[in-house]
Structure formats: C-alpha cells, structure tokens
N, C-alpha and C. Protein backbone atom coordinates (compact mmCIF):
# COMPACT_ATOMS: atom_id res chain seq x y z
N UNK A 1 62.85 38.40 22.80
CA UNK A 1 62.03 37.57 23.65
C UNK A 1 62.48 36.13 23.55
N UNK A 2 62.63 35.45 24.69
CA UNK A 2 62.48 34.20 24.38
C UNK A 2 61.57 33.21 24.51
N UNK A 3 62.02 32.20 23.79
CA UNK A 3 61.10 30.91 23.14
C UNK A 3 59.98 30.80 24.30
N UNK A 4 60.45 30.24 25.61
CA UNK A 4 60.04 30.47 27.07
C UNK A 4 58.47 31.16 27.25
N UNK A 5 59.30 32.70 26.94
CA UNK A 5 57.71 33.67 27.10
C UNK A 5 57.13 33.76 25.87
N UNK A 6 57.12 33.55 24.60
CA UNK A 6 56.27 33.03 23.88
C UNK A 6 55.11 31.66 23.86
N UNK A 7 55.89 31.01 24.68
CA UNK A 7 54.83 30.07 24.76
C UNK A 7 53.75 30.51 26.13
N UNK A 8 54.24 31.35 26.87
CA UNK A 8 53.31 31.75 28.04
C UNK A 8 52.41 32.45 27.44
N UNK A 9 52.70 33.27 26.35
CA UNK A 9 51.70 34.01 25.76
C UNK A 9 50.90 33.33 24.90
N UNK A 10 50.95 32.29 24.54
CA UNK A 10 50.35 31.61 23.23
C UNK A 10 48.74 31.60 24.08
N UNK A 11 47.66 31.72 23.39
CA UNK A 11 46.59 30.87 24.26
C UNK A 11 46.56 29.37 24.40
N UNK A 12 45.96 28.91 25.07
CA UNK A 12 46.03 27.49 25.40
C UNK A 12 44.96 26.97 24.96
N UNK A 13 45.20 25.73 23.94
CA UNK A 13 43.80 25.15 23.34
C UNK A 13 42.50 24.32 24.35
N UNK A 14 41.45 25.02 23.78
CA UNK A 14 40.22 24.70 24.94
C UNK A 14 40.22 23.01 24.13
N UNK A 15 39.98 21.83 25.17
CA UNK A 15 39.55 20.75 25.28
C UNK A 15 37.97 20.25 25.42
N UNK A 16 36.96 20.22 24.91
CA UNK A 16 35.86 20.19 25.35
C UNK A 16 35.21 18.30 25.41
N UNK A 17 35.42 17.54 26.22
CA UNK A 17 35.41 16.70 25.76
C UNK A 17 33.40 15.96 26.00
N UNK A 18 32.87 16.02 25.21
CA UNK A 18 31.65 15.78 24.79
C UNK A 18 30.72 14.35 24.78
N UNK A 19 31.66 13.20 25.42
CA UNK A 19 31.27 11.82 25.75
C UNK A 19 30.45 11.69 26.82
N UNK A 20 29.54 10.92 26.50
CA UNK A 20 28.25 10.87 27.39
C UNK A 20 28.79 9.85 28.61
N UNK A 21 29.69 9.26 28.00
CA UNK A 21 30.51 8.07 29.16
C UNK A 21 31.72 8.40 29.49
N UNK A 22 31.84 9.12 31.11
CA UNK A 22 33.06 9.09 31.34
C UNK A 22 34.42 7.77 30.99
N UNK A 23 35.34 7.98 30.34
CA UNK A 23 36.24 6.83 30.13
C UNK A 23 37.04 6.62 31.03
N UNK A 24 37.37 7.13 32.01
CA UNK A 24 37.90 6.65 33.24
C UNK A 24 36.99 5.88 34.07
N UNK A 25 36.38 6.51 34.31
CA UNK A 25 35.19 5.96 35.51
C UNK A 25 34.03 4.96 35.15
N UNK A 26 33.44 5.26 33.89
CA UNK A 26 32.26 4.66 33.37
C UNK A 26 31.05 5.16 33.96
N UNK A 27 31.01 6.04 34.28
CA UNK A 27 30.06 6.53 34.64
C UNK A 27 29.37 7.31 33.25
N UNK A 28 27.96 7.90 33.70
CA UNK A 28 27.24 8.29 32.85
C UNK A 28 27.42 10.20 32.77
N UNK A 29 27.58 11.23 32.23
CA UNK A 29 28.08 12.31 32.20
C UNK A 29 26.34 12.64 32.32
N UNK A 30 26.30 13.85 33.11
CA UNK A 30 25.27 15.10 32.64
C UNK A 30 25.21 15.85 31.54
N UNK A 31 24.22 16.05 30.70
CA UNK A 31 24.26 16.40 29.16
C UNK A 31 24.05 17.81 29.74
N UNK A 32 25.13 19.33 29.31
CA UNK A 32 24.92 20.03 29.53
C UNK A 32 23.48 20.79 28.59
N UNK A 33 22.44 21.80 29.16
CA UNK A 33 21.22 22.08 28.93
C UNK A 33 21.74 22.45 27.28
N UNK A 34 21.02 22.46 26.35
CA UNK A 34 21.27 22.89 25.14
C UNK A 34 20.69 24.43 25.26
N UNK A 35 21.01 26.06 25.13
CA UNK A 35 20.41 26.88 25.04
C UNK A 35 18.62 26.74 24.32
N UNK A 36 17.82 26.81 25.04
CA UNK A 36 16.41 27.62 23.97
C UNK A 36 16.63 28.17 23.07
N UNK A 37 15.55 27.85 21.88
CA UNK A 37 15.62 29.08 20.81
C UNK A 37 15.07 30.12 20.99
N UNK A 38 15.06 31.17 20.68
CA UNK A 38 14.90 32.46 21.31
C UNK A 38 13.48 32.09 20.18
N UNK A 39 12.70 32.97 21.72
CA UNK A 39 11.31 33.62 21.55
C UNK A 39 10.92 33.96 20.58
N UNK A 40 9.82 33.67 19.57
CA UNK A 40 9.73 34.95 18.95
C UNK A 40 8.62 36.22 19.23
N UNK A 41 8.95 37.19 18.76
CA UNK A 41 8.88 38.67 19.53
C UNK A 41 6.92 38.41 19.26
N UNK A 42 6.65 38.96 20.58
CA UNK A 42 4.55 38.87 20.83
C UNK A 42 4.46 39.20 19.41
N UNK A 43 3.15 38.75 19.30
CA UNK A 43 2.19 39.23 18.21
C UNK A 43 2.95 38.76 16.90
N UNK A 44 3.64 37.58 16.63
CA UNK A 44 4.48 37.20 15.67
C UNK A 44 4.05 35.80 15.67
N UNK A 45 3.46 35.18 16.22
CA UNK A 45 2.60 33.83 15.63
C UNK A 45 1.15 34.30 15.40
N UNK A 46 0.77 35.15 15.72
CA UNK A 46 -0.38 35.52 14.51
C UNK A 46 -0.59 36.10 13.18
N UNK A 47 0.66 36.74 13.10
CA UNK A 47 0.92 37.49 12.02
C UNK A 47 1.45 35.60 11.09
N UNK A 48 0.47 35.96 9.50
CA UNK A 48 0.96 35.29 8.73
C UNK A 48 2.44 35.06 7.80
N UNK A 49 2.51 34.04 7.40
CA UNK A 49 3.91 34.15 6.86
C UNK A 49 4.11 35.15 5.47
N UNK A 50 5.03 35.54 5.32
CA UNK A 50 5.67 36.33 4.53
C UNK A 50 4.96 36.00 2.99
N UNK A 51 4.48 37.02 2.60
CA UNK A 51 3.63 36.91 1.12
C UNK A 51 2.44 36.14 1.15
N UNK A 52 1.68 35.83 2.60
CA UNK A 52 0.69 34.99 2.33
C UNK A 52 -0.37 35.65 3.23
N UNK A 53 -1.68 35.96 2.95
CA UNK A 53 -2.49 36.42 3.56
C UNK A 53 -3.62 35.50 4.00
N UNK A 54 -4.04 36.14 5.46
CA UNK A 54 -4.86 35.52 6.15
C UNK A 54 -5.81 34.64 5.74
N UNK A 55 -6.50 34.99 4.16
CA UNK A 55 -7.53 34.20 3.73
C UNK A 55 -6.90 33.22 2.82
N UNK A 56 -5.66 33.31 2.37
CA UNK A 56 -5.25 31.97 1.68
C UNK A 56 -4.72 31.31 2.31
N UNK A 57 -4.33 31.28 3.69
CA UNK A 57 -4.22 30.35 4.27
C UNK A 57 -5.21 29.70 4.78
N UNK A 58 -6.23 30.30 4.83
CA UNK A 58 -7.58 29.84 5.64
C UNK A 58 -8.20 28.46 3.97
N UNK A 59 -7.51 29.07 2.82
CA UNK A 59 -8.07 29.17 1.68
C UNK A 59 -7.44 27.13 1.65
N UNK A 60 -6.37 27.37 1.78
CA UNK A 60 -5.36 26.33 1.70
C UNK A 60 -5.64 25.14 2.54
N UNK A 61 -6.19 25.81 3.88
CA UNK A 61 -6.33 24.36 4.87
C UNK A 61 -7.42 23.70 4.62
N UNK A 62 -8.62 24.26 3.79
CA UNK A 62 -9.90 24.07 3.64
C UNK A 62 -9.57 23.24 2.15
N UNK A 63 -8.58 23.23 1.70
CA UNK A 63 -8.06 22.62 0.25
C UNK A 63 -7.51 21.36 0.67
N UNK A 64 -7.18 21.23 1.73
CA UNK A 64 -5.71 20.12 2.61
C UNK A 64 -7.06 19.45 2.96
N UNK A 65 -8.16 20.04 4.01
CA UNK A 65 -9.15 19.46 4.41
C UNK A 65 -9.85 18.54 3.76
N UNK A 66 -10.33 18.87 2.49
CA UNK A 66 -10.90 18.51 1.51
C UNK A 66 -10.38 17.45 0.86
N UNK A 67 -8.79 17.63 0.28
CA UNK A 67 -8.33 16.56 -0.11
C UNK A 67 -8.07 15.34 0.97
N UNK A 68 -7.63 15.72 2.13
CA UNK A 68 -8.19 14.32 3.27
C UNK A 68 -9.15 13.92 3.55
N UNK A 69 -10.39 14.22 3.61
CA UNK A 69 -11.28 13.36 3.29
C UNK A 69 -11.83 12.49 2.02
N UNK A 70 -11.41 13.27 1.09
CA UNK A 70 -11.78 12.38 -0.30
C UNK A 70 -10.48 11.32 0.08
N UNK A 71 -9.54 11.53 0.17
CA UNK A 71 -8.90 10.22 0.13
C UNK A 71 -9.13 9.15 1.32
N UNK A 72 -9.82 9.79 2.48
CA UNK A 72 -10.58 8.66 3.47
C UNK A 72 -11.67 7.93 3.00
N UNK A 73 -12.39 8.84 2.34
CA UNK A 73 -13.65 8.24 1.91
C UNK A 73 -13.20 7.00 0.49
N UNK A 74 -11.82 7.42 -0.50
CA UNK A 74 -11.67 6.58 -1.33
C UNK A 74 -11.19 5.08 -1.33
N UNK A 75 -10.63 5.27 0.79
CA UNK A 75 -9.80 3.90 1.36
C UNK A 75 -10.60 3.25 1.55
N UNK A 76 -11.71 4.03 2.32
CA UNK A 76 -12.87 3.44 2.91
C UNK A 76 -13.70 2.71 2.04
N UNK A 77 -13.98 3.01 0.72
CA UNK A 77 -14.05 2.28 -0.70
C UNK A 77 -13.63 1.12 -1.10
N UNK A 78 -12.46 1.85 -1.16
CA UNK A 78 -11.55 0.22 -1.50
C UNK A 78 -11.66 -0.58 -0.87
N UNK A 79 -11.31 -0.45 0.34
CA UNK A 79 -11.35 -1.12 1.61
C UNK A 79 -12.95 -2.15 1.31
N UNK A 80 -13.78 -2.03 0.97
CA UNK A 80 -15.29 -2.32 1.08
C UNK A 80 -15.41 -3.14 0.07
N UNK A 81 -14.76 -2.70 -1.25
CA UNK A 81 -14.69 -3.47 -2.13
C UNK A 81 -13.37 -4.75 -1.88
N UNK A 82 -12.82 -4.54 -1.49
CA UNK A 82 -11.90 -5.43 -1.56
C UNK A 82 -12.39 -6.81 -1.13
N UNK A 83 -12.72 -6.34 0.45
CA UNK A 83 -13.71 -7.34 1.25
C UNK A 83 -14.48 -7.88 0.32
N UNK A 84 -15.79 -7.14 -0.29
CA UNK A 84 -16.64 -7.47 -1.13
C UNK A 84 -16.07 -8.84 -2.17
N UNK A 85 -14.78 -8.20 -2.77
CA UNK A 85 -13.99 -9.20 -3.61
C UNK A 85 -13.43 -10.38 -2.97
N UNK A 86 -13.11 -10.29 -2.18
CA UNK A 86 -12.61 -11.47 -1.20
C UNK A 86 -13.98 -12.37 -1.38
N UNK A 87 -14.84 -12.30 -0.39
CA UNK A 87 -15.87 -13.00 -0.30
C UNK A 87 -16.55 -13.89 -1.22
N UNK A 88 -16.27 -12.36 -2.62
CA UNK A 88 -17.12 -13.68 -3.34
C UNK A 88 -16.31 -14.83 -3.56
N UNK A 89 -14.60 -14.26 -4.54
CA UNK A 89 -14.21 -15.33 -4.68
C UNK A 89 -13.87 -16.23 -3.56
N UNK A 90 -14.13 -16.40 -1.93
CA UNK A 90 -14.12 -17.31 -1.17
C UNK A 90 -15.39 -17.88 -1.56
N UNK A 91 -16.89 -17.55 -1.69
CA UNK A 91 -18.01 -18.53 -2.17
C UNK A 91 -17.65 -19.07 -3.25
N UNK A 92 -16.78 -18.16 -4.31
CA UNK A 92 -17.04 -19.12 -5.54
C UNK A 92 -16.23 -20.66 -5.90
N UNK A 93 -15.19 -20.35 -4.84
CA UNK A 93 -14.10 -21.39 -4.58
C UNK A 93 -15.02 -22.60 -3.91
N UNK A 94 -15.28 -22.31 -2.96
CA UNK A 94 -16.70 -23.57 -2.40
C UNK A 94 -17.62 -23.58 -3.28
N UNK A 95 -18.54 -22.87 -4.07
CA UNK A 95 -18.96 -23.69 -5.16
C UNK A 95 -18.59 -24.46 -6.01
N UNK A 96 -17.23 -24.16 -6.15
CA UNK A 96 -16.71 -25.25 -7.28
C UNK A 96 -16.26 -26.29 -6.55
N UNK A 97 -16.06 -26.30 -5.40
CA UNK A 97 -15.64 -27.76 -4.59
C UNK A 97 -17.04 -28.60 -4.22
N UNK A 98 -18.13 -27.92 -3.42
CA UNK A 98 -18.95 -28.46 -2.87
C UNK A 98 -19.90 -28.96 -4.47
N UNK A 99 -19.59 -28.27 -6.20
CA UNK A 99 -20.52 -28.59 -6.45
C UNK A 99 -19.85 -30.45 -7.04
N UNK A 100 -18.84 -30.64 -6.67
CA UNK A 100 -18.37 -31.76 -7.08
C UNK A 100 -19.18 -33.17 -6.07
N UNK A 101 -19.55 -32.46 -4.91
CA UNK A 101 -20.06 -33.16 -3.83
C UNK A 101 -21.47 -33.64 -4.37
N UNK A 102 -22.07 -33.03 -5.36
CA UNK A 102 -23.56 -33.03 -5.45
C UNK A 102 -24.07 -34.38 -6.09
N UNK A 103 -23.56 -34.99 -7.41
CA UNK A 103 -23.49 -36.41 -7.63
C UNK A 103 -23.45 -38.03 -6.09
N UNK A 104 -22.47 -36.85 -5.06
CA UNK A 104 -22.38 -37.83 -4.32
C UNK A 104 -23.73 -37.82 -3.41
N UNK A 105 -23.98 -36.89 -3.16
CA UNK A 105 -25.22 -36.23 -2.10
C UNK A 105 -26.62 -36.84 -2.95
N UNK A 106 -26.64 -36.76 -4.24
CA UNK A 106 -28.06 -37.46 -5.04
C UNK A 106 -27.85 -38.81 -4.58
N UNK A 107 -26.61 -39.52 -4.69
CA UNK A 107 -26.55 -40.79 -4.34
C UNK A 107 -27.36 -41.16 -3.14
N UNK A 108 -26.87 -41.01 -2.19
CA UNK A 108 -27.31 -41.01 -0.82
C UNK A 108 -28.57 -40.78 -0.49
N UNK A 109 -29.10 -39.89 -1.29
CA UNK A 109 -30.67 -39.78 -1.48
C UNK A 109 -31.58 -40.90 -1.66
N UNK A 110 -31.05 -41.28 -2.95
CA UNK A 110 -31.92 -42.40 -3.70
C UNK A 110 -31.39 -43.44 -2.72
N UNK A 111 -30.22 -43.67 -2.63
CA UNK A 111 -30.43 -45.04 -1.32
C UNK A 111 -30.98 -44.46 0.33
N UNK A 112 -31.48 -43.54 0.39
CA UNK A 112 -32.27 -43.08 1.42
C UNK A 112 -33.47 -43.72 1.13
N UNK A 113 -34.38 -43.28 -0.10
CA UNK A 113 -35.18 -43.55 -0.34
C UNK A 113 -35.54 -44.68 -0.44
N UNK A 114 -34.42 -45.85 -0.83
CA UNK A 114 -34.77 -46.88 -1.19
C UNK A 114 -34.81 -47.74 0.17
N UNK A 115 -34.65 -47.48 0.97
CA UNK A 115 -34.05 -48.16 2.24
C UNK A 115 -32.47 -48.67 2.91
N UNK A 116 -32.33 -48.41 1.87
CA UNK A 116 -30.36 -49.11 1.63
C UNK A 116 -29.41 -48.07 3.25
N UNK A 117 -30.28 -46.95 3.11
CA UNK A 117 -28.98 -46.24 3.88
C UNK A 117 -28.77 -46.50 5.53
N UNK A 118 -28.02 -47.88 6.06
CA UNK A 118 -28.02 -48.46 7.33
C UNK A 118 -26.84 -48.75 7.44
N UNK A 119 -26.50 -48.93 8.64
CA UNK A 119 -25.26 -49.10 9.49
C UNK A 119 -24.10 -48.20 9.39
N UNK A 120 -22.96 -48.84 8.97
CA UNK A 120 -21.90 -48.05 8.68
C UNK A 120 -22.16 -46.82 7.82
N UNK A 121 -22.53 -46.94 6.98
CA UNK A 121 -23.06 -46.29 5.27
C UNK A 121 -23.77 -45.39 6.07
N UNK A 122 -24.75 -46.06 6.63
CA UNK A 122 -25.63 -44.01 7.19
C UNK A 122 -24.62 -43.33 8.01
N UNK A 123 -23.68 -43.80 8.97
CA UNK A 123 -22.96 -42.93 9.74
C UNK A 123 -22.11 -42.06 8.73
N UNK A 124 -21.47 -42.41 7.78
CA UNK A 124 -20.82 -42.00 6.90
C UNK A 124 -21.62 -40.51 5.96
N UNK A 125 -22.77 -41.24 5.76
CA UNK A 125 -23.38 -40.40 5.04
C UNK A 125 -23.88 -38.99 6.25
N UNK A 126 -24.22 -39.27 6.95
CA UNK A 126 -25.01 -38.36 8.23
C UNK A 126 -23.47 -37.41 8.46
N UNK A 127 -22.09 -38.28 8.41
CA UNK A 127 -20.86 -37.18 8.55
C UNK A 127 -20.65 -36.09 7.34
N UNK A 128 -21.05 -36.83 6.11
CA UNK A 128 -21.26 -35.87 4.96
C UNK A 128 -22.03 -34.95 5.21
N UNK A 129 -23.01 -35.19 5.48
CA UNK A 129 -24.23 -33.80 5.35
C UNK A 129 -24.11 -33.08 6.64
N UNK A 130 -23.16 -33.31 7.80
CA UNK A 130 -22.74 -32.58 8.54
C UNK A 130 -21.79 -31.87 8.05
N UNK A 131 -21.00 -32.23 7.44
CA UNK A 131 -19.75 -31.08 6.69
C UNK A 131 -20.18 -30.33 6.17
N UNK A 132 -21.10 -30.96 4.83
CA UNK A 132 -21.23 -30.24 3.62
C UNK A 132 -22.57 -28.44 4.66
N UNK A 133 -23.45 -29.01 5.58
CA UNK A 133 -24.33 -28.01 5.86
C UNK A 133 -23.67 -26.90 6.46
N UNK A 134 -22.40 -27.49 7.25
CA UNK A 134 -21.27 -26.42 8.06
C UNK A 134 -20.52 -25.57 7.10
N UNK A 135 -20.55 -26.17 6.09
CA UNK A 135 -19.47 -24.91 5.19
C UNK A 135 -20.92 -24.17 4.22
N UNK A 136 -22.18 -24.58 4.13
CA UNK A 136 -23.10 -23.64 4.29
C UNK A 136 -23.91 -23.95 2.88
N UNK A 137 -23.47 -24.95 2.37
CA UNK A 137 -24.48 -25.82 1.40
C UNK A 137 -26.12 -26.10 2.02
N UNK A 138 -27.15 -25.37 0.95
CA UNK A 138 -28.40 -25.65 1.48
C UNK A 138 -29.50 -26.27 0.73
N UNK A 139 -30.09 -26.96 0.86
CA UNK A 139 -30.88 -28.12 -0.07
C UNK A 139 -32.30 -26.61 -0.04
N UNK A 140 -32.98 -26.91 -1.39
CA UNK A 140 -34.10 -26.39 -1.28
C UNK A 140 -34.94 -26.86 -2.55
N UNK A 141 -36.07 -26.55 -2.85
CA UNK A 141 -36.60 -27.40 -3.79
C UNK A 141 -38.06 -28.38 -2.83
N UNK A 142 -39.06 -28.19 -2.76
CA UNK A 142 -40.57 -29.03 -1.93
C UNK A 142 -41.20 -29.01 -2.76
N UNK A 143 -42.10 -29.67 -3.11
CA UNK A 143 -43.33 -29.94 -3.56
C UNK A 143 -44.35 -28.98 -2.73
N UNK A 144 -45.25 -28.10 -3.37
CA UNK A 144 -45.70 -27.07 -3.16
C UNK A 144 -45.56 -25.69 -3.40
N UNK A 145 -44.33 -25.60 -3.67
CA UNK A 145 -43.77 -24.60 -3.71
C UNK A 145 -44.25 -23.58 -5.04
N UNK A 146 -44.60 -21.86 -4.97
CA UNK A 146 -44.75 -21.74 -6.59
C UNK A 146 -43.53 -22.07 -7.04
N UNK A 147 -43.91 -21.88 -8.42
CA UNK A 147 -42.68 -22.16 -9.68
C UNK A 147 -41.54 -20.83 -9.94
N UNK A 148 -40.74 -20.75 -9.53
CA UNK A 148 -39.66 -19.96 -9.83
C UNK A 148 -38.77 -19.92 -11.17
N UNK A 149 -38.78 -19.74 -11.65
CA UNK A 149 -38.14 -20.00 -12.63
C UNK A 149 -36.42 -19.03 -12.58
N UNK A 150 -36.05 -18.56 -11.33
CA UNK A 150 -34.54 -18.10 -11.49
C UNK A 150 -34.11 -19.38 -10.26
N UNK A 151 -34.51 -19.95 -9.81
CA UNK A 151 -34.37 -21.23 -8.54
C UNK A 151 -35.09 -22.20 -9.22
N UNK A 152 -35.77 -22.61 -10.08
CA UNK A 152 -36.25 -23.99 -10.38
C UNK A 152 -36.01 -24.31 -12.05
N UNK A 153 -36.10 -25.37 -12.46
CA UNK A 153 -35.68 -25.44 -13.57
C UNK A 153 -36.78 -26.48 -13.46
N UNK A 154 -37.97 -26.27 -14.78
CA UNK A 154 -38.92 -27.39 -15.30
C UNK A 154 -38.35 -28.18 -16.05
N UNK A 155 -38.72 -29.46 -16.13
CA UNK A 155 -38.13 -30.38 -16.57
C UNK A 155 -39.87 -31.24 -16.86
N UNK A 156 -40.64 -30.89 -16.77
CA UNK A 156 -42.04 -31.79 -16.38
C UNK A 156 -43.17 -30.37 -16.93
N UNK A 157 -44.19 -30.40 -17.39
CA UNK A 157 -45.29 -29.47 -17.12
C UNK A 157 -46.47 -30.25 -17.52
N UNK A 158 -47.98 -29.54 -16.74
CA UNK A 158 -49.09 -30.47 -16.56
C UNK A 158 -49.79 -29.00 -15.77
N UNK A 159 -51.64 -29.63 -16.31
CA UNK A 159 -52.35 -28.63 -15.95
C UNK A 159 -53.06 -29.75 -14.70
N UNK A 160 -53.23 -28.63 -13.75
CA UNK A 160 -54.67 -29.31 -13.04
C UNK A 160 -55.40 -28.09 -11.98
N UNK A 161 -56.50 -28.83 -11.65
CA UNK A 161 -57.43 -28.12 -11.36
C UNK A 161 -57.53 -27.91 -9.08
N UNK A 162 -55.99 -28.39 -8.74
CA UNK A 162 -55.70 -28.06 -7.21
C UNK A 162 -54.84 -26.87 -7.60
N UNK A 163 -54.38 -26.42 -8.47
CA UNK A 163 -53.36 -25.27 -7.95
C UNK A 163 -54.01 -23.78 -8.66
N UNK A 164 -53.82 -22.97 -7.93
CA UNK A 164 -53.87 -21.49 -8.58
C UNK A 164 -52.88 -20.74 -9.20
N UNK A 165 -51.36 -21.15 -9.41
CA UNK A 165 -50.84 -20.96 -9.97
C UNK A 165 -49.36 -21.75 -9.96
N UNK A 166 -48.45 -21.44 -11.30
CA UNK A 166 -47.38 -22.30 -11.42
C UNK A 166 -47.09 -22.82 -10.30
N UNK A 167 -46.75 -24.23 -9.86
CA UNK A 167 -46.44 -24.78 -8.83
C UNK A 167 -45.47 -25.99 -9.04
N UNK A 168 -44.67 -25.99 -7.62
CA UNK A 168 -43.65 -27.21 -8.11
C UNK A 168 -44.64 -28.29 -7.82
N UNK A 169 -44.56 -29.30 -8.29
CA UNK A 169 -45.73 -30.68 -7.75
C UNK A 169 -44.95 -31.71 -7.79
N UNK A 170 -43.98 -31.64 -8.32
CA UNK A 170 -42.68 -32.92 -7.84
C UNK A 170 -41.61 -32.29 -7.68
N UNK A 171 -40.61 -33.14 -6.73
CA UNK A 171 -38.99 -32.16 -7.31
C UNK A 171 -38.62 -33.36 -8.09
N UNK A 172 -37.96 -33.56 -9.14
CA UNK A 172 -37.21 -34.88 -9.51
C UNK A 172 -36.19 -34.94 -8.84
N UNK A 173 -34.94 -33.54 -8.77
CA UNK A 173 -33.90 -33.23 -8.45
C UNK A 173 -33.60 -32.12 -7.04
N UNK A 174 -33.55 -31.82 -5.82
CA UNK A 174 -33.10 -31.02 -5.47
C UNK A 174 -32.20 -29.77 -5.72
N UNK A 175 -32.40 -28.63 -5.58
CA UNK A 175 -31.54 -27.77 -5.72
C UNK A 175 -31.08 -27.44 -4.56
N UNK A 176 -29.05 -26.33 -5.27
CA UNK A 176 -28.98 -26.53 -3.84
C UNK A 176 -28.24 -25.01 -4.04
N UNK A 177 -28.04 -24.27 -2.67
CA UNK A 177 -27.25 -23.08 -3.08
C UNK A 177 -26.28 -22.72 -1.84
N UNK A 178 -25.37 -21.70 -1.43
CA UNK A 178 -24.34 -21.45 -0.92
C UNK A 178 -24.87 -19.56 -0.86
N UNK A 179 -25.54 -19.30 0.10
CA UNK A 179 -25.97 -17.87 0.61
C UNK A 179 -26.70 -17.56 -0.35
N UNK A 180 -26.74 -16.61 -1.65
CA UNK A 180 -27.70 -16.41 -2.13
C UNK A 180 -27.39 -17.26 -3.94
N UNK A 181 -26.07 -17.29 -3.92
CA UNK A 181 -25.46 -18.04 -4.96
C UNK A 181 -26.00 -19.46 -5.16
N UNK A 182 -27.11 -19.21 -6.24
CA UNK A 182 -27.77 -21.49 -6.81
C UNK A 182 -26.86 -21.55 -7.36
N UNK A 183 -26.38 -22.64 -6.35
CA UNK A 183 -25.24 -23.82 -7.03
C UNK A 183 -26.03 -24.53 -8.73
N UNK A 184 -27.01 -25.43 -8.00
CA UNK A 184 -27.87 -26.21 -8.35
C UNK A 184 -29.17 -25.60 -8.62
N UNK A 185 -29.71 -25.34 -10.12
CA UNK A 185 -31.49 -25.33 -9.46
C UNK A 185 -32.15 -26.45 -9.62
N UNK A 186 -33.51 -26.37 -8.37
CA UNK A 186 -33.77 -27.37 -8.35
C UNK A 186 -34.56 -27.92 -9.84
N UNK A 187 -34.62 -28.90 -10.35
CA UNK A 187 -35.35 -29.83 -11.31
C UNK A 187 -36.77 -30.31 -11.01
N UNK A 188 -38.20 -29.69 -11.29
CA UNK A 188 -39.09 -30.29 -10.83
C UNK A 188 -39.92 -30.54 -11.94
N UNK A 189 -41.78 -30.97 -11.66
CA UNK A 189 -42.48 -31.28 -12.01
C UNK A 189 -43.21 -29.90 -12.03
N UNK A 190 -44.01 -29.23 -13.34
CA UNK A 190 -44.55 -28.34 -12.66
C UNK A 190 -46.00 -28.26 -13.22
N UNK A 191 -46.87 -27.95 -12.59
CA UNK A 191 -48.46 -27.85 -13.01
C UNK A 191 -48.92 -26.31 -12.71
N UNK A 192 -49.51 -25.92 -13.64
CA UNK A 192 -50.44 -24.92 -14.23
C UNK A 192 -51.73 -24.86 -13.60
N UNK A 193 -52.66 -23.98 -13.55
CA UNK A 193 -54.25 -24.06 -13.08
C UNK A 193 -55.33 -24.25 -14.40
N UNK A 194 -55.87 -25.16 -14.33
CA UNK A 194 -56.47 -25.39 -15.73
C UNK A 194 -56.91 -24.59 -16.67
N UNK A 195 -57.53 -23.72 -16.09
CA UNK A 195 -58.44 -22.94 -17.05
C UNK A 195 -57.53 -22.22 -17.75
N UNK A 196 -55.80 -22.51 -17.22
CA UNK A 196 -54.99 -21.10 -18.16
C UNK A 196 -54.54 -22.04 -19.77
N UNK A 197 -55.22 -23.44 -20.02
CA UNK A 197 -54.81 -23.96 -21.05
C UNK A 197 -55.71 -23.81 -22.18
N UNK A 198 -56.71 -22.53 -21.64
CA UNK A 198 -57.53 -22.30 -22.59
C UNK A 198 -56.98 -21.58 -23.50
C-alpha cells in the first residue's frame, strides 16, 4: 500500500471548536442545548434514600426544625441585649458629661434667684437649658412632694403639724436625672407629722 492510501484511511481528527465568540466575525455563537439529566424512573422521589426510613427522616427534619428556631430565638436575644447594652452605655456616657454641667446649672439658679440673670447672661443661660433639656436632662425635686428616699436625699429633718407624712418642705438642691437613671438626688428639707415624734 502506499503512503497516499494510508492517509485516506486514517480517520480525520474531529475539531470542536467551543468559543462563545466567533473569532472571525465577533459575533456571539449559540450555546448548543446541554442534554437533560435523565428522569428518574415514577415512584422514585417518594421512595426514601437508601438505608433511611420514612420516619427518620421525618425524625431528622423535626431535629433541623428545632435546631432553627432555637438559634432564631438565641439571635433574637442577643440581638435585644445588645441594643439593651448599647443604650445604656449611650445614657451612661451623657451622665458623665451632662453631670459635669450641674455645678454650672446651680450657678445660674442662684443668680436667677438673686436677680443677676439679665441681658446677655440670660440669653446664654436660656441656650444652656435648651441643650442640656434636648439631650434629656430633667430637673425634679418641689416642695411638697412626699419624701423619697431612692430620689431625695435629706439633708434637713423637722416635725410639724401641716403634713401627714414624710414630706419634702424645702429643696436646698435640685435633683436631676436622664430617663429613669438619678444623675443627682435631689437635697431637701424634710418634715415629719408630729405626733410620729412621740
């Protein structure tokens, strides 16, 4: 035989060329369909998998179930606390700033009281107690008030015969607090109902 008809006989190598971009043209190629995976045969997605029976799988999802909610309910936790933690230490950070303010705020008082607080000086002061009430500083502490003793701090005591029980009857000092957190308690005067000095 010759060389010739050996090569007629050879097969001829298949070329498949697989580029999504024609390189001549630039055009975009049609992706030939990829075959389906074959079916599987009826009644073969109900049937369970191999070594596992109907109730442990039922057994298993109710295990999967279970453990996803405890871990929703444990985010949902955290999550609550975290916030919770945030908050305070955001109040406690403004307590320690606003309670630096409080020396200045008595000031302003007593020259309230005294008459002093005019012109420039009250505008100034009236911008203070606009700040300080916006970030949520609250004065409390009246004359009248009963006597508290987790919000008031005695500094004064005296019996008399107008009150029925512990009562503030002066404040010396205002107290002051930030939501339910006393910065300050207030400092008062406090009177008793007489007959309890028997």
């Amino acid at each position: 035989m010759s060389d010739a008809h050996l090569e007629s006989e050879a097969p001829e190598p298949v070329v498949r060329d697989k580029r999504r971009i024609d390189p001549e043209t630039g055009a975009v190629r049609e992706q030939a369909e990829q075959p389906a995976p074959a079916a599987p045969a009826a009644g073969a997605a109900e049937a369970p998998a191999a070594g596992t029976s109907g109730s442990d799988v039922e057994q298993q999802l109710a295990e999967r179930t279970a453990d996803l909610q405890r871990l929703t309910a444990e985010y949902a936790n955290y999550r609550k606390r975290v916030d919770r933690d945030r908050e305070a230490v955001r109040e406690a950070a403004l307590a320690n700033v606003l309670t630096s303010f409080l020396p200045v705020l008595d000031d302003i008082d007593r020259a309230r009281s005294h008459g002093e607080l005019v012109g420039g000086f009250k505008a100034v002061a009236d911008s203070l107690a606009a700040v300080i009430d916006k970030l949520g500083l609250t004065r409390f502490g009246e004359p009248g008030e009963p006597f508290d003793p987790t919000v008031h701090e005695a500094l004064m005591h005296e019996y008399s015969a107008d009150v029925t029980e512990a009562t503030c009857v002066t404040v010396l000092q205002p107290g002051f607090r930030i939501g339910e957190r006393i910065v300050r308690p207030a400092r008062v005067a406090v009177a008793e109902p007489a007959g309890s000095a028997e």
